[in-house]
N, C-alpha and C. Protein backbone atom coordinates (compact mmCIF):
# COMPACT_ATOMS: atom_id res chain seq x y z
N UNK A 1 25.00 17.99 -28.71
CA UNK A 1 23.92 17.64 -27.82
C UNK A 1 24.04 16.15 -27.49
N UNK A 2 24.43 15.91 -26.13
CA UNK A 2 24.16 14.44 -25.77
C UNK A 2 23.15 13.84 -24.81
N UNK A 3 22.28 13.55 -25.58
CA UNK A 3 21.26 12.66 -25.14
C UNK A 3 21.57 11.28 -24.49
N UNK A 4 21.37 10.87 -23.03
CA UNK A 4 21.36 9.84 -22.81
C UNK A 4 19.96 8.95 -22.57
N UNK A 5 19.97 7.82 -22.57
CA UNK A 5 18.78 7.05 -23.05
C UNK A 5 18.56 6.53 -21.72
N UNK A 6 17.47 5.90 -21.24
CA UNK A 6 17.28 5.61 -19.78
C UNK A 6 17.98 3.98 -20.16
N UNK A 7 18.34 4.17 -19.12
CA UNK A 7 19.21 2.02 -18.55
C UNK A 7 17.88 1.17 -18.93
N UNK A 8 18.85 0.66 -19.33
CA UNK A 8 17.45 -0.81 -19.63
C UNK A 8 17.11 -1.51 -18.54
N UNK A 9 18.27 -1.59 -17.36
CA UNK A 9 17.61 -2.08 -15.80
C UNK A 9 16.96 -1.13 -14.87
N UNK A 10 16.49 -0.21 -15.57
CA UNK A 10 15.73 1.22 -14.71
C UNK A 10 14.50 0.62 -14.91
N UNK A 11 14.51 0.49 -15.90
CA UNK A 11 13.15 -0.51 -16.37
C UNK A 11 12.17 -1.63 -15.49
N UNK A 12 13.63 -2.56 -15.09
CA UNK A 12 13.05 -3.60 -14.55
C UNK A 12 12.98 -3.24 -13.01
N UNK A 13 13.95 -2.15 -12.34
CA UNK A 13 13.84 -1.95 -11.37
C UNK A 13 12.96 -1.16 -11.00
N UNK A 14 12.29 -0.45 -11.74
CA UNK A 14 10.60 0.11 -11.69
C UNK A 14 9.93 -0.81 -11.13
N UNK A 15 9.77 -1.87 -12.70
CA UNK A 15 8.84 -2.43 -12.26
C UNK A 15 8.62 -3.53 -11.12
N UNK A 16 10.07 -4.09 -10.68
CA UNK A 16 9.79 -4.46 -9.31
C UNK A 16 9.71 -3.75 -8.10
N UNK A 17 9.78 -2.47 -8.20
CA UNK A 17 9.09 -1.34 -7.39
C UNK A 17 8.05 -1.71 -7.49
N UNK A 18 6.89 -1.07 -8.55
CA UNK A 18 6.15 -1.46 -8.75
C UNK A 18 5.04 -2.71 -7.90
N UNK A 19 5.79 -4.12 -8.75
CA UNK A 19 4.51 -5.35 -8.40
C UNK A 19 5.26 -5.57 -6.90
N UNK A 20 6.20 -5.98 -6.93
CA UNK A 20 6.74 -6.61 -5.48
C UNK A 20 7.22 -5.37 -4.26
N UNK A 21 7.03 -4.57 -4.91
CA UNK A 21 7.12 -3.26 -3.62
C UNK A 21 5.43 -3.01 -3.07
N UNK A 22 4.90 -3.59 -4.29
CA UNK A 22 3.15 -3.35 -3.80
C UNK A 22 2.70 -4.95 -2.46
N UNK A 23 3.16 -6.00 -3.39
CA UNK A 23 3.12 -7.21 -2.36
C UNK A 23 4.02 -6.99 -0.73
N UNK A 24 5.11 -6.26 -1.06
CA UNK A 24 5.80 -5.84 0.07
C UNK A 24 4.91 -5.37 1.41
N UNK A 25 4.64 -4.30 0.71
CA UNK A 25 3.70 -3.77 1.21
C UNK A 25 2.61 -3.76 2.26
N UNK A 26 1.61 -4.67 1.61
CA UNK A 26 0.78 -5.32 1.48
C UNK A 26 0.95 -6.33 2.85
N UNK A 27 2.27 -6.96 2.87
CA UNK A 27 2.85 -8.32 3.52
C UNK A 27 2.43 -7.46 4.94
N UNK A 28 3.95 -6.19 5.02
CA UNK A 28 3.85 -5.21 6.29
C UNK A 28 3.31 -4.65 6.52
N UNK A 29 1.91 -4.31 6.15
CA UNK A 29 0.21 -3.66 6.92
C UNK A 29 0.11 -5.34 7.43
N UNK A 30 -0.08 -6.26 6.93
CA UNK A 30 -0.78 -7.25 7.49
C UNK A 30 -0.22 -8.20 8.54
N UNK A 31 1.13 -7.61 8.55
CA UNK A 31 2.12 -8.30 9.99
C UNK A 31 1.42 -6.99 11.12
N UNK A 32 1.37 -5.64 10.57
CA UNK A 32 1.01 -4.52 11.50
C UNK A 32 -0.39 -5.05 11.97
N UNK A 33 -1.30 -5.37 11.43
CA UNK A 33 -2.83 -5.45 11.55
C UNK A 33 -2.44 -6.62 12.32
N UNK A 34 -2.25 -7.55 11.90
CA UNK A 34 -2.25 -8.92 13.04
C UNK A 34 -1.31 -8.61 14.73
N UNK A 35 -0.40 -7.93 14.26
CA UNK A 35 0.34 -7.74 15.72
C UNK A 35 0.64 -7.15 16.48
N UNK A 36 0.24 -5.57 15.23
CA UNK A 36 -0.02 -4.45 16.53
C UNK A 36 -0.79 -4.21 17.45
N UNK A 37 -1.73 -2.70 17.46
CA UNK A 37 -2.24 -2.89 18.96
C UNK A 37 -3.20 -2.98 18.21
N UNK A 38 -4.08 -4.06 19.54
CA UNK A 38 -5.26 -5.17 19.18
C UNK A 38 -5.27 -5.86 18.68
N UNK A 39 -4.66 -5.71 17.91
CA UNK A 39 -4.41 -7.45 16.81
C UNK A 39 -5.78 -7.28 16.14
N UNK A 40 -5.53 -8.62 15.91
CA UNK A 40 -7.19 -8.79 15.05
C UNK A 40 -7.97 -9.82 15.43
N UNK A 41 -7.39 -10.37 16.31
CA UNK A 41 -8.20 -11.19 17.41
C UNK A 41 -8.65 -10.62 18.45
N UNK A 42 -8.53 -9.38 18.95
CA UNK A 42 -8.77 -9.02 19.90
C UNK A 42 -10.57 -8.35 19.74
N UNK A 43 -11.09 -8.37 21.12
CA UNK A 43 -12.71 -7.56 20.66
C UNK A 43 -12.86 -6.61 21.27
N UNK A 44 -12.72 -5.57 19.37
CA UNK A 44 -13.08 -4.18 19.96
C UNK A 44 -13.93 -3.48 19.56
N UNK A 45 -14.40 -2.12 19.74
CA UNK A 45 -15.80 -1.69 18.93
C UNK A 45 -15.74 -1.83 17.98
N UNK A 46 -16.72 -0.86 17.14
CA UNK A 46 -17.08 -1.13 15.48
C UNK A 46 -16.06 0.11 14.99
N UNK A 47 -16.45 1.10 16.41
CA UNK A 47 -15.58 2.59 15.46
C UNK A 47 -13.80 1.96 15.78
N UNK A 48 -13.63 1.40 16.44
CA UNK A 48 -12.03 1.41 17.13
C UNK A 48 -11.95 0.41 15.56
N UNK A 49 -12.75 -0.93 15.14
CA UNK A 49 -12.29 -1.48 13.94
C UNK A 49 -12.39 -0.17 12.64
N UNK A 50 -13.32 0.52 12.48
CA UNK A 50 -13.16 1.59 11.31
C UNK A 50 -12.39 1.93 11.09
N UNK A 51 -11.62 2.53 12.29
CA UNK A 51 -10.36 3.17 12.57
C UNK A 51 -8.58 2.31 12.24
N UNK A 52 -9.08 1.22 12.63
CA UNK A 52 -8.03 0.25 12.56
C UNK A 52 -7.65 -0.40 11.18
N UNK A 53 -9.45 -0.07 10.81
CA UNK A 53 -9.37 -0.90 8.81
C UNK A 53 -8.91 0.37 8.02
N UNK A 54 -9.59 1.74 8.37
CA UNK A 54 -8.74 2.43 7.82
C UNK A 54 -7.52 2.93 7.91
N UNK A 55 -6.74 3.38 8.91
CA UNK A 55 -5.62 3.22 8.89
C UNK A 55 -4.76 2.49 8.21
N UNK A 56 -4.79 0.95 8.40
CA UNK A 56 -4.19 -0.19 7.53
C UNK A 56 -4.71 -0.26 6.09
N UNK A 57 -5.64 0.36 5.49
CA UNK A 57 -5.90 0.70 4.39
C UNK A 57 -4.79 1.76 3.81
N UNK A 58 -5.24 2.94 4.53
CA UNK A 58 -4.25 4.16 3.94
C UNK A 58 -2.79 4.33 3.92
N UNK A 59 -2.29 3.19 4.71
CA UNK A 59 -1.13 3.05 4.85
C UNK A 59 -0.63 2.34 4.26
N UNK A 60 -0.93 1.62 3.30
CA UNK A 60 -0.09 0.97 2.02
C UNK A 60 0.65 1.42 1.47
N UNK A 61 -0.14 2.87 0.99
CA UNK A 61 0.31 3.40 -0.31
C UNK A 61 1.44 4.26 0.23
N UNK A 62 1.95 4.48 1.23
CA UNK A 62 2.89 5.78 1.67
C UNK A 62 4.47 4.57 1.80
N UNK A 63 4.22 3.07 2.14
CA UNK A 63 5.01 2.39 2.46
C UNK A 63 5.68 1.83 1.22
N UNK A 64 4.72 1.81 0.09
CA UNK A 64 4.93 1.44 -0.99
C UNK A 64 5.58 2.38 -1.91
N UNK A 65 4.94 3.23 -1.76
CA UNK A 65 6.18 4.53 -2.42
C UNK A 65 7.26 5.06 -1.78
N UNK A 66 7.43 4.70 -0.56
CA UNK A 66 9.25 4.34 -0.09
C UNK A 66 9.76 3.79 -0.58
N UNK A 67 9.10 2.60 -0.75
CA UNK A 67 9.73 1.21 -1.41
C UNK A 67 10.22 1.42 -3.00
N UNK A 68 8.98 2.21 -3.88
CA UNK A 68 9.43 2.46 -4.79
C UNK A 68 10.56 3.71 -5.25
N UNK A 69 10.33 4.72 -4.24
CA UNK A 69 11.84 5.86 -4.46
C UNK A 69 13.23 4.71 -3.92
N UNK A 70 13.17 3.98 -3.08
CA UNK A 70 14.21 3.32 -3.25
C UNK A 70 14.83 2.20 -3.63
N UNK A 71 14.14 1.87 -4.60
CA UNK A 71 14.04 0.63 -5.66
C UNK A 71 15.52 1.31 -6.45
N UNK A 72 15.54 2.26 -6.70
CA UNK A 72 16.81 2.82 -7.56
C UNK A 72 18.53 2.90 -6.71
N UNK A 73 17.95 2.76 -5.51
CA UNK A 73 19.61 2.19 -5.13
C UNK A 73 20.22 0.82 -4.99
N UNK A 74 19.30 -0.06 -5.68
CA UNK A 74 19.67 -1.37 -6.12
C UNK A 74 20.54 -1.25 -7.89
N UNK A 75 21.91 -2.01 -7.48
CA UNK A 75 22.83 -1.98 -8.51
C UNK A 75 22.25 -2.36 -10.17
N UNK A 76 21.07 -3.51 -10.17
CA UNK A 76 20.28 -3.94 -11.50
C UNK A 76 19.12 -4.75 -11.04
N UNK A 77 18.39 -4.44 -11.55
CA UNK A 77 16.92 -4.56 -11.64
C UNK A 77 16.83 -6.59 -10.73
N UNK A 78 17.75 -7.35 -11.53
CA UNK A 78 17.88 -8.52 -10.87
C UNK A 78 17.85 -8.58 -9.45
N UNK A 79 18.90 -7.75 -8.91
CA UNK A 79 18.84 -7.19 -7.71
C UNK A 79 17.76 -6.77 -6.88
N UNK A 80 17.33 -6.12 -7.60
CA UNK A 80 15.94 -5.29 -6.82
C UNK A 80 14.57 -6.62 -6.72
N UNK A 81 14.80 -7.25 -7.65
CA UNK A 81 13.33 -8.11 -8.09
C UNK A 81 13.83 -9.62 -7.06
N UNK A 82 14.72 -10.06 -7.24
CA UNK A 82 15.47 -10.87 -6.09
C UNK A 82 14.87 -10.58 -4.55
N UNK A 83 15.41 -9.24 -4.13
CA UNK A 83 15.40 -8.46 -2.46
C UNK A 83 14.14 -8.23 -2.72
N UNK A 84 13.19 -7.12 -3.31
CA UNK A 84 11.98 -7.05 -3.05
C UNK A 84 11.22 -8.05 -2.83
N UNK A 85 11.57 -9.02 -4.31
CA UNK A 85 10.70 -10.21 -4.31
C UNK A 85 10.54 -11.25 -3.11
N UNK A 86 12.09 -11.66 -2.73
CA UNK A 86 12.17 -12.35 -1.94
C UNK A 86 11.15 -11.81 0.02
N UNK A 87 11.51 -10.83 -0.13
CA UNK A 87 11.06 -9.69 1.13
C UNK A 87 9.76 -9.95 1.09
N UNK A 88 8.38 -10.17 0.14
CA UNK A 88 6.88 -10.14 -0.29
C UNK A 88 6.92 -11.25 -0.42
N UNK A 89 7.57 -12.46 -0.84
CA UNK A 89 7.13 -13.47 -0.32
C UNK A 89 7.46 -13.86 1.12
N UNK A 90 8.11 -13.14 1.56
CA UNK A 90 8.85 -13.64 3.31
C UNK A 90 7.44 -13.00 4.06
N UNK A 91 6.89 -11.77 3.84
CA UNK A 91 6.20 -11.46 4.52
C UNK A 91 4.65 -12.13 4.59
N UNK A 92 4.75 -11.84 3.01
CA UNK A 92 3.17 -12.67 2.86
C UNK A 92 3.31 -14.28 3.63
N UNK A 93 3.96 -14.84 3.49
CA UNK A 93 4.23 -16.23 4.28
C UNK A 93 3.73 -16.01 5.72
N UNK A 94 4.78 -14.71 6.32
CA UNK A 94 4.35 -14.70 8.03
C UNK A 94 3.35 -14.56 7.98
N UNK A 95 2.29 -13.59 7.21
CA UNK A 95 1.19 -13.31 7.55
C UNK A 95 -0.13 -14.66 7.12
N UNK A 96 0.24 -15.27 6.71
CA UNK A 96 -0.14 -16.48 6.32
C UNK A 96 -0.27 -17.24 7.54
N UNK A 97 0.90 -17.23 8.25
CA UNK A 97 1.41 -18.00 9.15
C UNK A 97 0.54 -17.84 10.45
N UNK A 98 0.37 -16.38 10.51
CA UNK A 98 -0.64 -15.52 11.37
C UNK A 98 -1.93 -15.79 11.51
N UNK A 99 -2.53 -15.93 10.60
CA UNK A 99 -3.52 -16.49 10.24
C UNK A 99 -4.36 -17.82 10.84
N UNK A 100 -3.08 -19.09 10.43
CA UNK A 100 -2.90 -19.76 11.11
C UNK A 100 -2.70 -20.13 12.34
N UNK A 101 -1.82 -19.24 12.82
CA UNK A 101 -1.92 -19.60 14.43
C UNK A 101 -2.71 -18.72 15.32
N UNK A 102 -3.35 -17.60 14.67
CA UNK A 102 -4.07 -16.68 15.74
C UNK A 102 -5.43 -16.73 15.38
């Protein structure tokens, strides 16, 4: 009977699935909300915003668990936490940036 043991970088590449696939995330609803249609400067009803907050609500979680089924075709967890990481801070920045200028 051979038992193999899970990789010790399965580990880490979880968990930057996980935190920085969630900030990922997070970054790309809020580039969508600022720049898609209407933006968030734009003035629109109350139901067209319901619609718009929920949507960009519910849509985290479907983007984020892409992110996390493919967290595992990164070679070691360094890898993954590097690209994700780097990707969630790139985004959160634009949207920062957004902020700022709109």
């Amino acid at each position: 009977m051979n038992e193999s043991k899970i990789q010790s970088h399965w580990w880490s590449k979880t968990l930057a699935g996980i935190f920085a696939g969630f900030f990922l995330s997070i970054g790309v609803v809020g580039i969508f909300a600022w720049l898609g249609p209407d933006g968030l400067t734009q003035h629109i009803s109350e139901e067209q915003r319901l619609w718009k907050t929920q949507f960009n609500m519910w849509i985290i979680t479907p983007i984020w668990l892409i992110v996390l089924s493919f967290v595992y075709l990164f070679r070691t967890g360094k890898q993954a936490w590097t690209w994700l990481g780097g990707f969630a801070c790139l985004t959160i920045a634009i949207v920062a940036g957004l902020r700022g200028m709109l």
